[in-house]
C-alpha atoms as a PDB file:
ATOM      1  CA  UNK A   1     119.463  98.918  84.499  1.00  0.00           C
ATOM      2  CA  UNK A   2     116.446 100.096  85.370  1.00  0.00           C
ATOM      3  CA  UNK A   3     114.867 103.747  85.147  1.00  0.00           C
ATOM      4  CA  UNK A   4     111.639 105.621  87.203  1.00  0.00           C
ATOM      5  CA  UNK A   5     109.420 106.511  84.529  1.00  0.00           C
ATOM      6  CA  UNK A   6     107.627 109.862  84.635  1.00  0.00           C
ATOM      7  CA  UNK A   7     103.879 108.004  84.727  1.00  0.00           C
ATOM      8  CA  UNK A   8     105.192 105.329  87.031  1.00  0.00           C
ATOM      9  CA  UNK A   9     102.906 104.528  90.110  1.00  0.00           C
ATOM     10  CA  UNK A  10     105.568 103.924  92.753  1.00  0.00           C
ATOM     11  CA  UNK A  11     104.865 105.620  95.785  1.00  0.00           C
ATOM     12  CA  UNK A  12     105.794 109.168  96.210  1.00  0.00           C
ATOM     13  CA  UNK A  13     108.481 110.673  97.895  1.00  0.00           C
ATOM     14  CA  UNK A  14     107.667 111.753 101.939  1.00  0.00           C
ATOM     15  CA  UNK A  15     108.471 115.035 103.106  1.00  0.00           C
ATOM     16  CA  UNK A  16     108.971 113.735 106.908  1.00  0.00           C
ATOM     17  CA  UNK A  17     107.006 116.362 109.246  1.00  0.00           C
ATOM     18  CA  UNK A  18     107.499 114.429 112.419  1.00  0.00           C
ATOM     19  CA  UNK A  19     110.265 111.993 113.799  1.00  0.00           C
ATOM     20  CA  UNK A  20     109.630 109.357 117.075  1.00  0.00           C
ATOM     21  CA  UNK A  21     113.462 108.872 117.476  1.00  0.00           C
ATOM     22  CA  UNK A  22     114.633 105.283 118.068  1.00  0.00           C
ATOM     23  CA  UNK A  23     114.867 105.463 121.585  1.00  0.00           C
ATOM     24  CA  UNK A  24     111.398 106.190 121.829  1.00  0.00           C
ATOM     25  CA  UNK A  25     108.528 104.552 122.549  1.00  0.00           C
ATOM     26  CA  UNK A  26     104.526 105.226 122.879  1.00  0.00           C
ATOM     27  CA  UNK A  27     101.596 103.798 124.243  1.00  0.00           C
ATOM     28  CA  UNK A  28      97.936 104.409 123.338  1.00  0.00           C
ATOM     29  CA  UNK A  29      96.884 106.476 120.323  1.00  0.00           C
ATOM     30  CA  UNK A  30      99.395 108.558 118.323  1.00  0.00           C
ATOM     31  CA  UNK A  31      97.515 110.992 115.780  1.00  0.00           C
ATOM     32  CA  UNK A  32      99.447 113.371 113.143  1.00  0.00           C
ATOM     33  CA  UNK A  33      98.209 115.659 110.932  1.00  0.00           C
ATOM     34  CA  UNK A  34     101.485 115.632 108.560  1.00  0.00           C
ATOM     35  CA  UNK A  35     103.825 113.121 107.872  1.00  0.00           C
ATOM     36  CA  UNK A  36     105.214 110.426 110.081  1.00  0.00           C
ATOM     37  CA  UNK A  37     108.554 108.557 110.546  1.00  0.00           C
ATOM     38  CA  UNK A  38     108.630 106.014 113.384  1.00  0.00           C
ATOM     39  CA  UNK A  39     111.859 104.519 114.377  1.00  0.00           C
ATOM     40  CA  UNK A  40     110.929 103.555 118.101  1.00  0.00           C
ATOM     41  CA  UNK A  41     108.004 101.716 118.751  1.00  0.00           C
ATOM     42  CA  UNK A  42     104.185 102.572 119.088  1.00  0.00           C
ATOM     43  CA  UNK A  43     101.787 100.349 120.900  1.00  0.00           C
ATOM     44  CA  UNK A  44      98.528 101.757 119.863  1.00  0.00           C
ATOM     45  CA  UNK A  45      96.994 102.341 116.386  1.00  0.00           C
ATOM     46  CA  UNK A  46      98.637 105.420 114.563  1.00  0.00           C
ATOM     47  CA  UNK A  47      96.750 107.787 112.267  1.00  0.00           C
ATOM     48  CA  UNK A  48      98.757 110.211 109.743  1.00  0.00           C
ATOM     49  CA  UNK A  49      98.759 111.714 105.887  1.00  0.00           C
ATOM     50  CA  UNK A  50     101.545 109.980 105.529  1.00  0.00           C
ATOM     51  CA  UNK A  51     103.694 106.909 107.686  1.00  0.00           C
ATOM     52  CA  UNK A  52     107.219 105.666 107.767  1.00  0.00           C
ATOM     53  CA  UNK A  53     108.264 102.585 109.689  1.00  0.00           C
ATOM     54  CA  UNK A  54     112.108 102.648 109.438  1.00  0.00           C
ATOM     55  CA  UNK A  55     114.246  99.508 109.519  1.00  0.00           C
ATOM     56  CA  UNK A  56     113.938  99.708 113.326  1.00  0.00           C
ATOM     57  CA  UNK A  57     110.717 100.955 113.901  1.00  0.00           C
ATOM     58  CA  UNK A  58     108.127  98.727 115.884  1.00  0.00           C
ATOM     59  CA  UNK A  59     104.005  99.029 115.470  1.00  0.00           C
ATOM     60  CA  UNK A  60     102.147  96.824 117.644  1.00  0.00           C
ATOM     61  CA  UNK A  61      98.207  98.740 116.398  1.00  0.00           C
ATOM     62  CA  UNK A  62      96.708  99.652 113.243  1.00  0.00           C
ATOM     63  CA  UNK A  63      97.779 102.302 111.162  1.00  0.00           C
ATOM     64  CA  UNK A  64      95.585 104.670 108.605  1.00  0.00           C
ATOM     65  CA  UNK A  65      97.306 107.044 106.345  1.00  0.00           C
ATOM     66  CA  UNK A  66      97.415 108.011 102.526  1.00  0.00           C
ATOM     67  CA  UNK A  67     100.965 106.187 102.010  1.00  0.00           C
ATOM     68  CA  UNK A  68     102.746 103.821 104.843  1.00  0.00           C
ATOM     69  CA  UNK A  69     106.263 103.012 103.853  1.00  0.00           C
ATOM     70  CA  UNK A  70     107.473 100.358 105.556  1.00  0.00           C
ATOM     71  CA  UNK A  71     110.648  99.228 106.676  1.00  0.00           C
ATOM     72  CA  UNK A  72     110.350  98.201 109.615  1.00  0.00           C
ATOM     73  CA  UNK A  73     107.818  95.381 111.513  1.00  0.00           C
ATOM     74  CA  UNK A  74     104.058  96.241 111.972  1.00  0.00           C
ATOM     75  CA  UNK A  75     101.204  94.071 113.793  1.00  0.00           C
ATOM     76  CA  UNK A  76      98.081  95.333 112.746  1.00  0.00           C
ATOM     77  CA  UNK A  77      96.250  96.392 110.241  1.00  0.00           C
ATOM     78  CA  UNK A  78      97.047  98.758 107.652  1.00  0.00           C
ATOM     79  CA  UNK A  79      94.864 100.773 105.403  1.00  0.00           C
ATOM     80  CA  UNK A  80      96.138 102.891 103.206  1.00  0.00           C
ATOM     81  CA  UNK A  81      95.895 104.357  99.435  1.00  0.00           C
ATOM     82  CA  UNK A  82      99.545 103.314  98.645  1.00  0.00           C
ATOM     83  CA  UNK A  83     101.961 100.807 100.787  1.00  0.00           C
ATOM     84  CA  UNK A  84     105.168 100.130  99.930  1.00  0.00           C
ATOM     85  CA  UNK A  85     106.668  97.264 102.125  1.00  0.00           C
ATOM     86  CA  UNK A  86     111.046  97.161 101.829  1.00  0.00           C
ATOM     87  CA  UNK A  87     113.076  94.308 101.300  1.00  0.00           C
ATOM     88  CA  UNK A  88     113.302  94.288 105.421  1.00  0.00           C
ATOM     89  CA  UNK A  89     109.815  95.172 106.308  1.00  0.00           C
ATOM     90  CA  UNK A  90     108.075  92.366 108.374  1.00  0.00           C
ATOM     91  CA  UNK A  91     104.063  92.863 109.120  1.00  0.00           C
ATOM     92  CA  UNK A  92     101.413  90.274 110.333  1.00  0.00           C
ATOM     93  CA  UNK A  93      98.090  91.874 109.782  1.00  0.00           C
ATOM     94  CA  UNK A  94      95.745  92.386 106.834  1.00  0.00           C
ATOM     95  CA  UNK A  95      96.131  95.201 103.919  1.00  0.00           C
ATOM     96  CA  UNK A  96      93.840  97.392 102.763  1.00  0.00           C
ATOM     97  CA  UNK A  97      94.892  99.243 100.166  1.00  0.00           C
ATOM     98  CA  UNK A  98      94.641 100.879  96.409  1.00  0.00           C
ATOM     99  CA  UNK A  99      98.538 100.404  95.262  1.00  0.00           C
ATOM    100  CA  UNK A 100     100.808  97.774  96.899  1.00  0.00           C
ATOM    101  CA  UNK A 101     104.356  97.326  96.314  1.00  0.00           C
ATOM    102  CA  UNK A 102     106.379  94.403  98.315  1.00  0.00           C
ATOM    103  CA  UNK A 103     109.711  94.222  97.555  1.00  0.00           C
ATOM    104  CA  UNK A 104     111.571  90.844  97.934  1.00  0.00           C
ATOM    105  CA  UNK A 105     112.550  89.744 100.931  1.00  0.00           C
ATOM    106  CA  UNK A 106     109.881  91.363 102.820  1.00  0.00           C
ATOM    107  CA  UNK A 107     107.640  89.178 104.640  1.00  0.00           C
ATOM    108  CA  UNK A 108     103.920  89.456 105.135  1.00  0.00           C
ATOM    109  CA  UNK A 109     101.334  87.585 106.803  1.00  0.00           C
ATOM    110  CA  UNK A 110      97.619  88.165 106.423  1.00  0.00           C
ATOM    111  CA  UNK A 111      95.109  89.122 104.108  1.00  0.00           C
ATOM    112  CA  UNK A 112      95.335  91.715 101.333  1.00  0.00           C
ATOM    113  CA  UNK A 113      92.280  93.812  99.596  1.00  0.00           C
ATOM    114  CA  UNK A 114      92.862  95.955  96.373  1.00  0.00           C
ATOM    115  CA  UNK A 115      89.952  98.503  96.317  1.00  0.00           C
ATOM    116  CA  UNK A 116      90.139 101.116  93.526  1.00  0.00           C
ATOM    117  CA  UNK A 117      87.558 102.815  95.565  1.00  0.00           C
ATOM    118  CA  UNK A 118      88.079 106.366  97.328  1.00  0.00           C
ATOM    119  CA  UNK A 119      88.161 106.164 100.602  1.00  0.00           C
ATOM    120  CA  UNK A 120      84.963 107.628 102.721  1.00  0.00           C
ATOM    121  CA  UNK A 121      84.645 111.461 103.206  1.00  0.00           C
ATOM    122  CA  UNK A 122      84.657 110.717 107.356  1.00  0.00           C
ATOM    123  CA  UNK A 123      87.877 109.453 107.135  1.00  0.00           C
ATOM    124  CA  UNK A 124      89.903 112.516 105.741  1.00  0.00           C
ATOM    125  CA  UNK A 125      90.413 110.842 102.941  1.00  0.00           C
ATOM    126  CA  UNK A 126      92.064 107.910 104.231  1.00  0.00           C
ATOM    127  CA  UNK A 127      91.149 104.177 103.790  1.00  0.00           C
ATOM    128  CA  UNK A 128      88.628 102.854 106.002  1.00  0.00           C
ATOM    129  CA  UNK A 129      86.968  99.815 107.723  1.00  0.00           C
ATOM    130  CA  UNK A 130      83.511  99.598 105.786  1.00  0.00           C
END
C-alpha cells in the first residue's frame, strides 16, 4: 500500500553503538559519542549523534542529538535535526527540531519549533538553545 521512496525524508536508519538495557537506570548526565538506545531510564539530560527511546525506555532530562527516535516517554526537551515520535511514544516537553514525524497515537505535550537553520558550530552539530 504504501512504498519508501528513494528521496523520501523519513528519518534514517540507526546503527545502535550503545545499549542501557531495561533494567537499567542512570542518574545525572549521560554523554555518547555514537549512537544511543535507551530502554531503562535516565534522569539527567542525554547528549548523543544519534538517540533511541524504546517502547520502555524512560527520560526524565533533555536530550540533544542529530536524530531521537522515540518510542518510549521523554520529559524534557528535545532538540534535534530529525525526530521521529512512534505510535507509543509519550513526551511532555518542547521540540526543537528541522524534520518531525509523529505518528498516530503518539502523544505530545508542549511546544514545537521548525528551524531550517544548521545548528551552531559549538554544538557538534547538534541543535541548540539560542
Amino acid at each position: 500500500m504504501f512504498k519508501l521512496q528513494k528521496n523520501s525524508k523519513s528519518v534514517p536508519l540507526l546503527k545502535i553503538q550503545s545499549v542501557l538495557g531495561t533494567d537499567t537506570e542512570v542518574q545525572g548526565a549521560l554523554n555518547c559519542h555514537g549512537s544511543l538506545r535507551i530502554d531503562g531510564r535516565v534522569e539527567g539530560n542525554v547528549t548523543a549523534e544519534a538517540v533511541t527511546v524504546g517502547e520502555g525506555g524512560v527520560i526524565q532530562g533533555d536530550i540533544a542529538a542529530q536524530t531521537v527516535v522515540v518510542g518510549g516517554k521523554i520529559t524534557g526537551n528535545v532538540m534535534a535535526q530529525n525526530i521521529d515520535m512512534k505510535s507509543t511514544s509519550q513526551v511532555s516537553g518542547d521540540l526543537k527540531t528541522k524534520h518531525l514525524s509523529i505518528a498516530e497515537g503518539a502523544v505530545f505535550q508542549g511546544h514545537c519549533s521548525i528551524s531550517l537553520r544548521r545548528a551552531s558550530s559549538n554544538c557538534s552539530g547538534v541543535m541548540c538553545r539560542e
